[in-house]
C-alpha atoms as a PDB file:
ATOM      1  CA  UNK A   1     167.844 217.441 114.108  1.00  0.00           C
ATOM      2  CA  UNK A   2     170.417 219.826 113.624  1.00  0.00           C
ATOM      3  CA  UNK A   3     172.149 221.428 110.349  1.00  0.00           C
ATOM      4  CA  UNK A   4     175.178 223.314 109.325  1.00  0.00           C
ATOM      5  CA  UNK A   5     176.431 224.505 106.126  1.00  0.00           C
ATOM      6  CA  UNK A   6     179.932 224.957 105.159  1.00  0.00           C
ATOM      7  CA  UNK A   7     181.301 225.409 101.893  1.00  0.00           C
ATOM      8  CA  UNK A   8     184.069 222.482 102.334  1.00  0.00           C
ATOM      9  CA  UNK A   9     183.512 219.033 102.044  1.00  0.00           C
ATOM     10  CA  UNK A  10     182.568 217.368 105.112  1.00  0.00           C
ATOM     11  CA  UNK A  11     183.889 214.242 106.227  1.00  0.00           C
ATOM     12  CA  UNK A  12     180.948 211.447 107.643  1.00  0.00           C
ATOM     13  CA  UNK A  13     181.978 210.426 111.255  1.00  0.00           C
ATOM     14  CA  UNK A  14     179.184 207.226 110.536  1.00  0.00           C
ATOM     15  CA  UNK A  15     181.613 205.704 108.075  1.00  0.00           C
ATOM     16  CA  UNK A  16     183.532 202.274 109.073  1.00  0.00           C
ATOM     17  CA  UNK A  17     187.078 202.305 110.006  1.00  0.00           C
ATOM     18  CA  UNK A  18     187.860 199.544 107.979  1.00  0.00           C
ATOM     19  CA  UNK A  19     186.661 200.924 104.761  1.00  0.00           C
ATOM     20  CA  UNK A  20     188.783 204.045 105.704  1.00  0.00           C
ATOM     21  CA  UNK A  21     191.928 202.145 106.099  1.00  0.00           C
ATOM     22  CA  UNK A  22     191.079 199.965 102.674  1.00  0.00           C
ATOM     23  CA  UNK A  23     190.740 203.833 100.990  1.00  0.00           C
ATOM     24  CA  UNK A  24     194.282 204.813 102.742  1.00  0.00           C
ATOM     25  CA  UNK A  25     196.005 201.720 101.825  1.00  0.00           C
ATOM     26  CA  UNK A  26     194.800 202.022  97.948  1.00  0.00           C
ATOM     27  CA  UNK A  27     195.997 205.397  98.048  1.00  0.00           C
ATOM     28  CA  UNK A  28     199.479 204.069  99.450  1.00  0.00           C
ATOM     29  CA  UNK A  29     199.085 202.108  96.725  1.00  0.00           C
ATOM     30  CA  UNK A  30     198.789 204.664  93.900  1.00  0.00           C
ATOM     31  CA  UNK A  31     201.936 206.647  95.398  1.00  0.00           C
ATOM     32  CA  UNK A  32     204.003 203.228  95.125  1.00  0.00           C
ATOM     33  CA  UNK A  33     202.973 202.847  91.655  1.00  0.00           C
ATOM     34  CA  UNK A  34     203.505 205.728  90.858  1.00  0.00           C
ATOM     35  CA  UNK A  35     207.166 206.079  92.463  1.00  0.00           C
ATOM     36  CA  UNK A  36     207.614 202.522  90.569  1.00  0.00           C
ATOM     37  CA  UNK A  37     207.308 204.312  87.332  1.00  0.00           C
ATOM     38  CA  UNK A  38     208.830 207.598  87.994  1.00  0.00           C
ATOM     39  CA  UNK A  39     212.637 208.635  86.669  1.00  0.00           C
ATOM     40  CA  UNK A  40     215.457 208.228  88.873  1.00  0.00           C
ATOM     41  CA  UNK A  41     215.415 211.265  91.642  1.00  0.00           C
ATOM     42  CA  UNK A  42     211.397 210.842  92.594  1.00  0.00           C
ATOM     43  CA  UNK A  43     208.548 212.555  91.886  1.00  0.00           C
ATOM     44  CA  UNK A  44     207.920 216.598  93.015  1.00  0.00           C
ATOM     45  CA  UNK A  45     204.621 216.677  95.495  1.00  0.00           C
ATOM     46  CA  UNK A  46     202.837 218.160  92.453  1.00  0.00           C
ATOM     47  CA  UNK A  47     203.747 216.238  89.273  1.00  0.00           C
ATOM     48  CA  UNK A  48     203.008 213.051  92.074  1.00  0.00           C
ATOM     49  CA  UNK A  49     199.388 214.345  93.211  1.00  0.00           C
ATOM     50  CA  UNK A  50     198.599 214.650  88.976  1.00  0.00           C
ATOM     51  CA  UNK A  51     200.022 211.088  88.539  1.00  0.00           C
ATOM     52  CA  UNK A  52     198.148 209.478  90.944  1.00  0.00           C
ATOM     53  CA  UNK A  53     194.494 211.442  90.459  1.00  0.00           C
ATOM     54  CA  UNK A  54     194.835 213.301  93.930  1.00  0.00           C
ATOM     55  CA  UNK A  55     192.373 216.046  93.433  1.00  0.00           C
ATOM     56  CA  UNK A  56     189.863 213.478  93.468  1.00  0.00           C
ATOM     57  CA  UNK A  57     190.971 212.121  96.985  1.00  0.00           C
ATOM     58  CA  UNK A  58     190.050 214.817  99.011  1.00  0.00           C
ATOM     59  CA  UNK A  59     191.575 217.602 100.464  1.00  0.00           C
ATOM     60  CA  UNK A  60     194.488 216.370 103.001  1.00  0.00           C
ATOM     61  CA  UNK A  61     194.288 213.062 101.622  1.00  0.00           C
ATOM     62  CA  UNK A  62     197.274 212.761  99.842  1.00  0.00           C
ATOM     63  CA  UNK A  63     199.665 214.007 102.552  1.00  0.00           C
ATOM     64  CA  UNK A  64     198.303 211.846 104.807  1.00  0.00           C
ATOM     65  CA  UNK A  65     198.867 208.502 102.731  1.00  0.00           C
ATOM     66  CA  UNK A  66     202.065 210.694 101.880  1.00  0.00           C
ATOM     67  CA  UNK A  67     202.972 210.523 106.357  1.00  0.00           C
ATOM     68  CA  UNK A  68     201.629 206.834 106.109  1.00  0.00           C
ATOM     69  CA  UNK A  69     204.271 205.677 103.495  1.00  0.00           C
ATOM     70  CA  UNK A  70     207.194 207.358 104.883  1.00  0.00           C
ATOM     71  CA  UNK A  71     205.930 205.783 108.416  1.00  0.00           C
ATOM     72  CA  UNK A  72     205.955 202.602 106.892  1.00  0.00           C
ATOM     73  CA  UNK A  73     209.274 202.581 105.151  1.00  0.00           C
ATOM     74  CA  UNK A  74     208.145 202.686 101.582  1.00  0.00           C
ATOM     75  CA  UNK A  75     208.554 205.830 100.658  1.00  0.00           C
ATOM     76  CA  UNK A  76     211.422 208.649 101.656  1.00  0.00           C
ATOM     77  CA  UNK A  77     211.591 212.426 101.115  1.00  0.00           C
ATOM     78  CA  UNK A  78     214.896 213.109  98.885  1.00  0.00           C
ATOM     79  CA  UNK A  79     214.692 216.466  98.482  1.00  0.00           C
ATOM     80  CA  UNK A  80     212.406 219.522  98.992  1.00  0.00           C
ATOM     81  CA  UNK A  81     208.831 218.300  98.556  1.00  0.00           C
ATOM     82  CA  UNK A  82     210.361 215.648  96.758  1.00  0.00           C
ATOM     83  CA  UNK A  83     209.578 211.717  97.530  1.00  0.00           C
ATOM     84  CA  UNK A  84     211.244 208.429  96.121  1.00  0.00           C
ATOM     85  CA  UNK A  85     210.965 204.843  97.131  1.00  0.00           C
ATOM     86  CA  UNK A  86     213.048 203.663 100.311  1.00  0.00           C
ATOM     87  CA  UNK A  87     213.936 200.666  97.816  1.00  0.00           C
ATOM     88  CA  UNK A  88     215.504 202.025  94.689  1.00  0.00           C
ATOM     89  CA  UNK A  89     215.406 198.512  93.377  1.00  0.00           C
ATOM     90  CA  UNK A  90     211.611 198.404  92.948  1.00  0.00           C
ATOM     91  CA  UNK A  91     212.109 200.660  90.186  1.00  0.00           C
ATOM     92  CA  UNK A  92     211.001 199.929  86.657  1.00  0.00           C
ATOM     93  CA  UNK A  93     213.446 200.687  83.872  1.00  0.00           C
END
């Protein structure tokens, strides 16, 4: 058996590929909710990753459900680092 040590979390290779996409689509999820409740212009990156909890994600997770929402239509960079829904009518006011 072999070891390593590093001093950044590791990701498992073992785990399933459908609990993976279940953990991406929840964090989809948060961004939408989050983009639901956010002022008219979007959220900055930052004020975004606090809303929805990111530093407990992971590192690179939240850019990567970031590319997946933007893929998907749901979600649209508006300015520098910047993201809003695609539908402004999903908003809550």
């Amino acid at each position: 058996m072999q070891s390593s040590w590093s001093p950044m979390m590791q990701r498992s290779t073992r785990g399933s590929g459908e609990d993976s996409k279940a953990t991406r689509r929840a964090e989809v999820n948060h961004i939408l909710e989050a983009l639901c409740q956010a002022p008219l212009g979007g959220l900055r990156r930052r004020e975004l990753a606090r809303r929805v909890g990111a530093r407990r994600w992971g590192p690179g997770r939240l850019g990567g459900a970031l590319r997946q929402a933007i893929a998907e239509g749901l979600v649209r960079e508006v300015g520098f680092r910047v993201y809003d829904l695609a539908d402004p009518g999903r908003k809550r006011r």
